[in-house]
C-alpha atoms as a PDB file:
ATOM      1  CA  UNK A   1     -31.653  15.151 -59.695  1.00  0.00           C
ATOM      2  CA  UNK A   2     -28.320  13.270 -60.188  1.00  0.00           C
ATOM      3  CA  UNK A   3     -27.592  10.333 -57.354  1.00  0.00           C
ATOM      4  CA  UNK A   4     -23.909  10.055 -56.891  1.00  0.00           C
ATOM      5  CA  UNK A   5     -22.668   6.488 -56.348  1.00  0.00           C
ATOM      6  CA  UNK A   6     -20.795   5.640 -52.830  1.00  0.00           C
ATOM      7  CA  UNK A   7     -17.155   5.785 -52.896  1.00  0.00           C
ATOM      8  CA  UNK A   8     -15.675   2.561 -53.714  1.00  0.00           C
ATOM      9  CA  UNK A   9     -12.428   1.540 -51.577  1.00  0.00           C
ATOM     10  CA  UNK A  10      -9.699   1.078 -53.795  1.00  0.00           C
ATOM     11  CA  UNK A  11      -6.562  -1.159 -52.011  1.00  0.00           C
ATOM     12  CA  UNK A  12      -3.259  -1.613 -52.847  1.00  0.00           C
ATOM     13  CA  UNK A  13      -1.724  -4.406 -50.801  1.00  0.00           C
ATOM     14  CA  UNK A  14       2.124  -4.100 -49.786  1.00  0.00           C
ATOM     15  CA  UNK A  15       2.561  -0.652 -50.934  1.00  0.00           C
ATOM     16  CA  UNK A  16       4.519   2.448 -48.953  1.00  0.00           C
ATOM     17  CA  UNK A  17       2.997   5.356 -47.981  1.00  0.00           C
ATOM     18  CA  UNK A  18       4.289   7.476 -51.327  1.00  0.00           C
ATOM     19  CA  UNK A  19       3.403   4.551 -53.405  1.00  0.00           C
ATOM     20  CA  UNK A  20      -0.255   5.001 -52.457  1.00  0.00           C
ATOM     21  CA  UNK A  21      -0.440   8.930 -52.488  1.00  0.00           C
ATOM     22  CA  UNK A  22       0.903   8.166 -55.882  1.00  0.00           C
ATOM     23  CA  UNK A  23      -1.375   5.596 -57.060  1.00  0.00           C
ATOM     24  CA  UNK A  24      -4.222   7.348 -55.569  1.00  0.00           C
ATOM     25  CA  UNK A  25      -3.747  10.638 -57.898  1.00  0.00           C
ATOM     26  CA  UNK A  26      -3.115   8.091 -60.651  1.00  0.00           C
ATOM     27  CA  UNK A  27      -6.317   6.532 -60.263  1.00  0.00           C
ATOM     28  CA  UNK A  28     -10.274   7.457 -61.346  1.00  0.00           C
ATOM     29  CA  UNK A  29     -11.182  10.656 -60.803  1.00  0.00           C
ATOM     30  CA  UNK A  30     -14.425   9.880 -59.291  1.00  0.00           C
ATOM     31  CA  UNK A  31     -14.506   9.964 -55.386  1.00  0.00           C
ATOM     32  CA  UNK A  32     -12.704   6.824 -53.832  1.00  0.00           C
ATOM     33  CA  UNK A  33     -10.541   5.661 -50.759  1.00  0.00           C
ATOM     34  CA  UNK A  34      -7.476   4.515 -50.767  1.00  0.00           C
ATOM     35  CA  UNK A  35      -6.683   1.687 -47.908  1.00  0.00           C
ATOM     36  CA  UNK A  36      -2.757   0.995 -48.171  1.00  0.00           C
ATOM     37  CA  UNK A  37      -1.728  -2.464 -46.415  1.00  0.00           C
ATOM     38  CA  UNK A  38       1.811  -2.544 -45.787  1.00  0.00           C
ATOM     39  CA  UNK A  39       3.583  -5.908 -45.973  1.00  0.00           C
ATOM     40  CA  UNK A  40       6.812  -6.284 -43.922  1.00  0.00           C
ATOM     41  CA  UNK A  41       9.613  -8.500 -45.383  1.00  0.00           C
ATOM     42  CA  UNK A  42       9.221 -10.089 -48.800  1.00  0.00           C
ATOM     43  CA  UNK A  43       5.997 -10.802 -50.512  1.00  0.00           C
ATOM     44  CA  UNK A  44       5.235 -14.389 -49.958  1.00  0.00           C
ATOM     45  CA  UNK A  45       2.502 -13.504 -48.093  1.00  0.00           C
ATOM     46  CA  UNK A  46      -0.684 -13.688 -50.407  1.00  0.00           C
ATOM     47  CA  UNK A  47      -3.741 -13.124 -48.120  1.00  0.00           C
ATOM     48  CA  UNK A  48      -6.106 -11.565 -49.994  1.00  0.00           C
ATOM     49  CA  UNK A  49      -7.443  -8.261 -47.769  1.00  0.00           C
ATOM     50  CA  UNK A  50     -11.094  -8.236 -47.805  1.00  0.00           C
ATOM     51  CA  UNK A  51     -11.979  -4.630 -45.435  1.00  0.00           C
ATOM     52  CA  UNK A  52     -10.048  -5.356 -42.041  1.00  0.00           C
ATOM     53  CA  UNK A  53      -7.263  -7.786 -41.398  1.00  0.00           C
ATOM     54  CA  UNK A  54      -6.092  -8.422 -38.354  1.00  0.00           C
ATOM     55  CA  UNK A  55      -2.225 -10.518 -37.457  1.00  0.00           C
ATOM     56  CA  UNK A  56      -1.019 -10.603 -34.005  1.00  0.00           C
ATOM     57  CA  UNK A  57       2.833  -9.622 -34.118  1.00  0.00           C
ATOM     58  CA  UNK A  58       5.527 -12.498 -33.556  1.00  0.00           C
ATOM     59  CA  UNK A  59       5.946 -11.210 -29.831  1.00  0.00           C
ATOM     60  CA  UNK A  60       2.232 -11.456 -28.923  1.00  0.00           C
ATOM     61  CA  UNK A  61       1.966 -15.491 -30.924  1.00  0.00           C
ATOM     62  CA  UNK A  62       4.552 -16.544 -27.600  1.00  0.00           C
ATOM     63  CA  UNK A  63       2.330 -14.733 -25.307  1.00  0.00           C
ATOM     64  CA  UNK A  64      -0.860 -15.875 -26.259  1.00  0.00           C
ATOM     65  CA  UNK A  65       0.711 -19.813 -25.997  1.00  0.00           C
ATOM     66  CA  UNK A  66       1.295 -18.736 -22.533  1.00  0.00           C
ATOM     67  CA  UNK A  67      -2.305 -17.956 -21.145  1.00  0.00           C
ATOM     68  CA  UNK A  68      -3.703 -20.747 -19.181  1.00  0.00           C
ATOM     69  CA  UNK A  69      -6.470 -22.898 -20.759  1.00  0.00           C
ATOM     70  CA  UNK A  70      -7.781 -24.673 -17.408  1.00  0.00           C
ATOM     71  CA  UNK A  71     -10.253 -22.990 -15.364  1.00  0.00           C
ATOM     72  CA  UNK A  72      -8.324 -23.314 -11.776  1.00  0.00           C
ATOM     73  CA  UNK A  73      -5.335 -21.603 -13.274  1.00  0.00           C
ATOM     74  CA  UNK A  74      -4.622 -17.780 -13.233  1.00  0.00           C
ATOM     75  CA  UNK A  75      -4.725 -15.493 -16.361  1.00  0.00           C
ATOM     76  CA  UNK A  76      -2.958 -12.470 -15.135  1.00  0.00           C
ATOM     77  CA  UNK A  77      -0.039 -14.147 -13.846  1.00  0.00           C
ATOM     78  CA  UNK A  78       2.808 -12.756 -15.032  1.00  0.00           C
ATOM     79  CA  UNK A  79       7.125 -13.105 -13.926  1.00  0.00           C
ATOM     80  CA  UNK A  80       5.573 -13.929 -10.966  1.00  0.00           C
ATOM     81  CA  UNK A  81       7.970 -17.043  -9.010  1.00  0.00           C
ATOM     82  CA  UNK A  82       6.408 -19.517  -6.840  1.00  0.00           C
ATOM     83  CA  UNK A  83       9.097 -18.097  -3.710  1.00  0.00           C
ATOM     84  CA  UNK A  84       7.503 -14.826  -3.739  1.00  0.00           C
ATOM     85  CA  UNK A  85       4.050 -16.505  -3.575  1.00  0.00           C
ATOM     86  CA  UNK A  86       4.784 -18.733  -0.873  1.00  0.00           C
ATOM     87  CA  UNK A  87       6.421 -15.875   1.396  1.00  0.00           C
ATOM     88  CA  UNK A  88       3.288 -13.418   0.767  1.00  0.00           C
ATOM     89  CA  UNK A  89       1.139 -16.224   2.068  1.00  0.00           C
ATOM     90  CA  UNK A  90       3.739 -16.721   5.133  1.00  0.00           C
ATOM     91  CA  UNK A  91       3.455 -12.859   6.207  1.00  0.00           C
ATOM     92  CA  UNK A  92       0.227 -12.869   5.823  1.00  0.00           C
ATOM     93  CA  UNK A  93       0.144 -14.914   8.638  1.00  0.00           C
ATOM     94  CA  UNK A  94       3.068 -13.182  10.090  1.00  0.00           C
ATOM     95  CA  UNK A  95       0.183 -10.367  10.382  1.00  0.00           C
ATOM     96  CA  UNK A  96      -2.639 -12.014  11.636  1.00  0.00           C
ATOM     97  CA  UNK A  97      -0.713 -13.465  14.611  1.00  0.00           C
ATOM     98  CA  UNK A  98       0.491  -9.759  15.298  1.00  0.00           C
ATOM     99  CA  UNK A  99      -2.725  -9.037  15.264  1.00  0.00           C
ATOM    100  CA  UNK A 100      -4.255 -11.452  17.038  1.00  0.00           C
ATOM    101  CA  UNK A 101      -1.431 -10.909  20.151  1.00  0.00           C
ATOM    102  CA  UNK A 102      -3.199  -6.533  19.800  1.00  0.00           C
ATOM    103  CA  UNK A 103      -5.916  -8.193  20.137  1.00  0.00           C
ATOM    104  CA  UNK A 104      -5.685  -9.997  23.484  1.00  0.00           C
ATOM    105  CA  UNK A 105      -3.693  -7.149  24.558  1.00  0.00           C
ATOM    106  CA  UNK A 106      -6.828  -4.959  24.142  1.00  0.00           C
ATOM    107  CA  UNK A 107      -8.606  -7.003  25.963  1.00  0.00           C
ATOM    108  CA  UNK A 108      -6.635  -7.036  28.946  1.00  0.00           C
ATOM    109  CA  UNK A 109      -5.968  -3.799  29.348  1.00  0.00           C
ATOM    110  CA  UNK A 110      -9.979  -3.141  28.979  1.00  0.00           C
ATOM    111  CA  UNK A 111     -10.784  -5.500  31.976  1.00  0.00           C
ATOM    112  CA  UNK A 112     -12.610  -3.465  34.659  1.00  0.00           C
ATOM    113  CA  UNK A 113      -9.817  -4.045  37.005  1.00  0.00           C
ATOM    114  CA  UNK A 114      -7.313  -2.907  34.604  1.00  0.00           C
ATOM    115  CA  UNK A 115      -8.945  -0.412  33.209  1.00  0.00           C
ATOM    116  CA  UNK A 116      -6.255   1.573  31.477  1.00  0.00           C
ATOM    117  CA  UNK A 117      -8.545   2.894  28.235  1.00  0.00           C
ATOM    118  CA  UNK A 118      -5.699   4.280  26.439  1.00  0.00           C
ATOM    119  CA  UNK A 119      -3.618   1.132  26.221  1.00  0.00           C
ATOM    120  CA  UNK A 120      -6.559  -0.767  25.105  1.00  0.00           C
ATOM    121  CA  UNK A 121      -7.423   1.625  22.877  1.00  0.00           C
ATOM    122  CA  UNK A 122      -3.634   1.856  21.223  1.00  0.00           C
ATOM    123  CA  UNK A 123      -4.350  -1.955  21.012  1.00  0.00           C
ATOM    124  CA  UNK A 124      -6.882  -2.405  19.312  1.00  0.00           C
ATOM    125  CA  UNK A 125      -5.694  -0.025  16.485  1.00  0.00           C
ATOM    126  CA  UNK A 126      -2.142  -1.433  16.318  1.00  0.00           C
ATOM    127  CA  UNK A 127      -4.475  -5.070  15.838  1.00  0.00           C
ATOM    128  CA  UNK A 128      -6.704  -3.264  13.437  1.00  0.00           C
ATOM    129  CA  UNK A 129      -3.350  -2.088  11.410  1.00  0.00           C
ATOM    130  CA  UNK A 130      -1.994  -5.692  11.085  1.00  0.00           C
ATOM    131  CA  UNK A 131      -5.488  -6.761  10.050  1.00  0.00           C
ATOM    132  CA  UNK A 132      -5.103  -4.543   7.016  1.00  0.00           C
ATOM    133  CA  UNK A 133      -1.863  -5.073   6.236  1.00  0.00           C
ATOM    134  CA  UNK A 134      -2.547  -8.586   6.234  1.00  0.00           C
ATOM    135  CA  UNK A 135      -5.661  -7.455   3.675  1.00  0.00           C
ATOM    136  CA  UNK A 136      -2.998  -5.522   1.453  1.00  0.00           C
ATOM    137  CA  UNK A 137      -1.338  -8.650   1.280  1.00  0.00           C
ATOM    138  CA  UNK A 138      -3.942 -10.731   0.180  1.00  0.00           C
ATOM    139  CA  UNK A 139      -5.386  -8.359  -2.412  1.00  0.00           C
ATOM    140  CA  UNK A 140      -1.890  -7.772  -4.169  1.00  0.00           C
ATOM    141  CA  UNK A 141      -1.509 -12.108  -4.061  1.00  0.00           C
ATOM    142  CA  UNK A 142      -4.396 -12.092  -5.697  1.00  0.00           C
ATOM    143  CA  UNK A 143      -3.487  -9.299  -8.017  1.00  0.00           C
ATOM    144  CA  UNK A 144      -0.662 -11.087  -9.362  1.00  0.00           C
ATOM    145  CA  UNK A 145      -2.039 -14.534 -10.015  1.00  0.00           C
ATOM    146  CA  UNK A 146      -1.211 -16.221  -6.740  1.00  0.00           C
ATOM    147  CA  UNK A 147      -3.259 -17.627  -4.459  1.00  0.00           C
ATOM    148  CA  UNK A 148      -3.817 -17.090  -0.951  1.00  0.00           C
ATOM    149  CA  UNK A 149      -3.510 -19.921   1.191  1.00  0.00           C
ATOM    150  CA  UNK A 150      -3.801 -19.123   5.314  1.00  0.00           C
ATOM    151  CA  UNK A 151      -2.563 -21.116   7.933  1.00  0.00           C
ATOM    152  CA  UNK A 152      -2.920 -21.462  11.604  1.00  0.00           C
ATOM    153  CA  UNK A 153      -2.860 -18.792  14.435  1.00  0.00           C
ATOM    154  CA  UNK A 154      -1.239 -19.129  17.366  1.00  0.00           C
ATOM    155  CA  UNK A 155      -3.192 -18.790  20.507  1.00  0.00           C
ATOM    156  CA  UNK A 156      -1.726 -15.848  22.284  1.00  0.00           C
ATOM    157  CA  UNK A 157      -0.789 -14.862  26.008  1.00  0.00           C
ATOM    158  CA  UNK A 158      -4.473 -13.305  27.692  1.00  0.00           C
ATOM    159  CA  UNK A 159      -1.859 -11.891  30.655  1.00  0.00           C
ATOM    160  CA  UNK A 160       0.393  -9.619  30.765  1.00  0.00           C
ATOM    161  CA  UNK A 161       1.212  -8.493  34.145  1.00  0.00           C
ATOM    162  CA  UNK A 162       4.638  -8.724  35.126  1.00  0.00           C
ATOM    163  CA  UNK A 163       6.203  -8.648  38.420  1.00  0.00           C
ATOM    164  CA  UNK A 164       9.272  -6.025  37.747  1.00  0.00           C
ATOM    165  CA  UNK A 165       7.881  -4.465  34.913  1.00  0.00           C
ATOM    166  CA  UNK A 166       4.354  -4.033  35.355  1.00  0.00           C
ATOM    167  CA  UNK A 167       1.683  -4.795  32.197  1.00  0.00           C
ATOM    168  CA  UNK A 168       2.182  -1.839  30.419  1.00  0.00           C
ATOM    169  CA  UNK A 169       5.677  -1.564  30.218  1.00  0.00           C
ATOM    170  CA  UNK A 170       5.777  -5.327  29.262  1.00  0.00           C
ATOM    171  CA  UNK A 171       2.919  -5.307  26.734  1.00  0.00           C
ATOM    172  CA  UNK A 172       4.954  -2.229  25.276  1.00  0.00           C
ATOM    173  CA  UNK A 173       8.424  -4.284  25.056  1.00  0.00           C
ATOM    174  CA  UNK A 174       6.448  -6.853  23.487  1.00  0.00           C
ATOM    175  CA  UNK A 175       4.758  -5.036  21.251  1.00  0.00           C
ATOM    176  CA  UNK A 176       8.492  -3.188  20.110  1.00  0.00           C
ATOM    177  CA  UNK A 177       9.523  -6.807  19.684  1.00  0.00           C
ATOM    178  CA  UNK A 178       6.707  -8.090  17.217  1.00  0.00           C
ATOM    179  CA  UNK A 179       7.375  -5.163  15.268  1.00  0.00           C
ATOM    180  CA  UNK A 180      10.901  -5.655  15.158  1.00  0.00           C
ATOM    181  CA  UNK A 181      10.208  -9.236  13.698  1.00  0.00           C
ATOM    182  CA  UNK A 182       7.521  -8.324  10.876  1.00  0.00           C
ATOM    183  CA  UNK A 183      10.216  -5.824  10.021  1.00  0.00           C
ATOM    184  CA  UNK A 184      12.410  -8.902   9.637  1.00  0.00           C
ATOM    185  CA  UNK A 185      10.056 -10.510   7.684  1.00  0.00           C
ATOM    186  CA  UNK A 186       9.462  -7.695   5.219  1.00  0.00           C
ATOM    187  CA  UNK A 187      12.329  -7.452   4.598  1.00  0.00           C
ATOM    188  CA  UNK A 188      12.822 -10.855   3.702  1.00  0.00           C
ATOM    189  CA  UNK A 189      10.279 -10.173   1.343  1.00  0.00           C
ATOM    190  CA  UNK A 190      12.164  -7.604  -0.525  1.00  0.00           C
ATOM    191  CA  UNK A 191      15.603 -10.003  -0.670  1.00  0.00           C
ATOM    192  CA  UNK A 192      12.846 -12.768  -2.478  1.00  0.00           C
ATOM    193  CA  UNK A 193      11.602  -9.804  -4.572  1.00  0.00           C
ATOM    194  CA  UNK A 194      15.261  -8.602  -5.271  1.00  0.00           C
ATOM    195  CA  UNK A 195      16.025 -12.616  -5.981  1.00  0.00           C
ATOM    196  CA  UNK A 196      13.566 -12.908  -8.612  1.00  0.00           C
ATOM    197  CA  UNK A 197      14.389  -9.858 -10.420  1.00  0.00           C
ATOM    198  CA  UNK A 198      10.240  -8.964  -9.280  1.00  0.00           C
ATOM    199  CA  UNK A 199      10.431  -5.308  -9.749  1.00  0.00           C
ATOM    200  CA  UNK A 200       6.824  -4.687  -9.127  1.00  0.00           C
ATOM    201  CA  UNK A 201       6.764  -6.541  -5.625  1.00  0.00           C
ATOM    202  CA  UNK A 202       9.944  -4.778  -4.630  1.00  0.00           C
ATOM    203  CA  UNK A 203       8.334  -1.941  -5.269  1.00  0.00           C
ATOM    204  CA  UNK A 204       5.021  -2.804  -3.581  1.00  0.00           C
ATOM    205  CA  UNK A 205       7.327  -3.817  -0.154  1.00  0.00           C
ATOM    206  CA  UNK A 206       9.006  -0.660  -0.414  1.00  0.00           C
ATOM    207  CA  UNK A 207       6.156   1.773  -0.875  1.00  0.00           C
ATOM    208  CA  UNK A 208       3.472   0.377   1.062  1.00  0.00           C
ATOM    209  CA  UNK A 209       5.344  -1.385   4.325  1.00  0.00           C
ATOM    210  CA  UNK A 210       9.132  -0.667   4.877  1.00  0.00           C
ATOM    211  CA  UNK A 211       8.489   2.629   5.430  1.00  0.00           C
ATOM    212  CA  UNK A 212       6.007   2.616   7.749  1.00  0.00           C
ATOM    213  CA  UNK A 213       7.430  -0.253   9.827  1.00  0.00           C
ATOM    214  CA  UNK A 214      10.515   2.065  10.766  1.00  0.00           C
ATOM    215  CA  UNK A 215       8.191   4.722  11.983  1.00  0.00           C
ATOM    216  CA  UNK A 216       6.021   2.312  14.201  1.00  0.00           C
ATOM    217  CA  UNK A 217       9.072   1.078  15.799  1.00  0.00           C
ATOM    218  CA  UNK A 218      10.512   4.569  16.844  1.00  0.00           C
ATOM    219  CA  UNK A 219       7.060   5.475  18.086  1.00  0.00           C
ATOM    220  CA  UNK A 220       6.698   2.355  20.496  1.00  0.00           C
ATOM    221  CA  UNK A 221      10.771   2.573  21.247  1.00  0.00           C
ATOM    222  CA  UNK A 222       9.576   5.842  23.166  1.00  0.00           C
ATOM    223  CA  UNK A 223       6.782   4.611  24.616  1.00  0.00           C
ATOM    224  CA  UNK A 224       9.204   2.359  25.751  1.00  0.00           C
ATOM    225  CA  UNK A 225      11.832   4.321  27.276  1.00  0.00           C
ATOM    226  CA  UNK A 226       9.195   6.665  28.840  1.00  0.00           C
ATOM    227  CA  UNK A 227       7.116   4.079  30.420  1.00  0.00           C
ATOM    228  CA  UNK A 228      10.358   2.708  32.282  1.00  0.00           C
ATOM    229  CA  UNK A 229      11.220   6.440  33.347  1.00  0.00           C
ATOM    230  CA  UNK A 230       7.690   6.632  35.046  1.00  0.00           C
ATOM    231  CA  UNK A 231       7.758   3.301  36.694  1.00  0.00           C
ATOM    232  CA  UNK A 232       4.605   0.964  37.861  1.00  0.00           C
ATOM    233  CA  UNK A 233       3.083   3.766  39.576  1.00  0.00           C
ATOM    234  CA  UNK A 234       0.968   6.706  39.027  1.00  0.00           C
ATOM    235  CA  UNK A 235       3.033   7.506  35.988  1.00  0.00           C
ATOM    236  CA  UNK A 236       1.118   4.906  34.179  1.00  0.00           C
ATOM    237  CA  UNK A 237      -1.887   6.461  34.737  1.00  0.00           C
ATOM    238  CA  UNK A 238      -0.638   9.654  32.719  1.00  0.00           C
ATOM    239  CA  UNK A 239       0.943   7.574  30.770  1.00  0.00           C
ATOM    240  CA  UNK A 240      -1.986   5.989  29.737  1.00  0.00           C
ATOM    241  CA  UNK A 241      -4.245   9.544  29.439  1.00  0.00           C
ATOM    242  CA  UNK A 242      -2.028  10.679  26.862  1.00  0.00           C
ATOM    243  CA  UNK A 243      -2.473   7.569  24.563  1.00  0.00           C
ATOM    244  CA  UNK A 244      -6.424   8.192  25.353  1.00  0.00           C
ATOM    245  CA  UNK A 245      -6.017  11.638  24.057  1.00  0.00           C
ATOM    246  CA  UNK A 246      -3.764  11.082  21.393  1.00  0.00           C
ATOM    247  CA  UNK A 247      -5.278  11.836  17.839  1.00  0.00           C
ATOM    248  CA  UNK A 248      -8.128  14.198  19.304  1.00  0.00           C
ATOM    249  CA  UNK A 249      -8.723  17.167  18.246  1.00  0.00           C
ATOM    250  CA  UNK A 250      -7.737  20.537  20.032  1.00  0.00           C
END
């Protein structure tokens, strides 16, 4: 019985692809393998290849001067401008104050002597919305090497009965009118986005916000327009059923 020996790697530093086919038939005809390492440019470099070498390209060298060496700063920041981080962390708070004005809304409008469940239930959705929106914005801050810094909350109104309008109509208008302004402030956003040449948090503003923000402000604009056709009167009440039913199931 006859033990063959283990191919032996044969390597030809520097050498194209036909070079090394060539070489290769060229070479002993016991069993072998060939490893070609291509050089690019001249030969100066020597480095003598022993199995695997590994040489990060010229492009990668500037990168890798670039990652942070201290503990308190972020590695995956990337073309990201200190603008668009301090206007994320300004409508974040845009969005908790929205929804912390829901909020107290709900609450009114769940009093016992209120006691108009569909408004408070509208409420306290619309405040759950901003809550996550607020969420989205701290997750993609943090996604992109910022860092999320909140500030205060305004304590908002806890009444919101009005003497021509009634509460409903005038939580409503209110409510048209905060949306109106985090529209303004998103799209802010997307000018600072635009201004930075920041393609992915253009992109972000566009796909997860703008969109949406149009269609919650011609939702309450008809909420609006119907709750002054109906008055103070019984017409809230109905009013007030159908945002109670809304979403159930038939």
């Amino acid at each position: 019985m006859f033990l063959r020996a283990p191919p032996t790697p044969t390597f030809f530093n520097g050498a194209t692809a036909d070079e090394c086919f060539s070489r290769s038939l060229l070479s002993s005809p016991t069993p072998s393998t060939v490893v070609c390492a291509a050089v690019k440019g001249d030969s100066s470099n020597h480095h003598s290849l022993t199995g695997v070498v590994f040489e990060p390209f010229e492009e990668v060298k500037k990168e890798l001067n670039l990652v942070p060496s201290l503990f308190h700063q972020s590695l995956a920041r990337q073309k990201y401008a200190d603008e668009s981080e301090a206007i994320i962390n300004e409508q974040i708070n845009v969005e908790y104050n929205v929804s912390y004005v829901y909020h107290a809304m709900y609450a009114y409008f769940d009093r016992d002597n209120v006691a108009l469940k569909g408004l408070a239930k509208f409420f306290k959705e619309s405040s759950e919305e901003e809550r996550e929106h607020a969420e989205k914005f701290i997750e993609y801050q943090n996604k992109r090497g910022g860092k999320v810094k909140l500030q205060s909350i305004i304590m908002p109104l806890s009444e919101f009965d009005h003497e021509e309008k009634g509460d409903a109509l005038y939580a409503m208008e209110l409510a048209l009118s905060l949306e109106k302004l985090t529209n303004e402030k998103l799209l802010k956003l997307h000018e600072a986005a635009n201004r930075n040449n920041d393609v992915q948090l253009a992109d972000f503003v566009e796909s997860e916000f703008l969109g949406e923000q149009v269609e919650a402000i011609k939702k309450i604009s008809e909420y609006v327009a119907q709750l002054r056709r109906v008055g103070k009167g019984h017409g809230v009440w109905h009013f007030d059923q159908m945002l109670l039913n809304e979403g159930v199931a038939a």
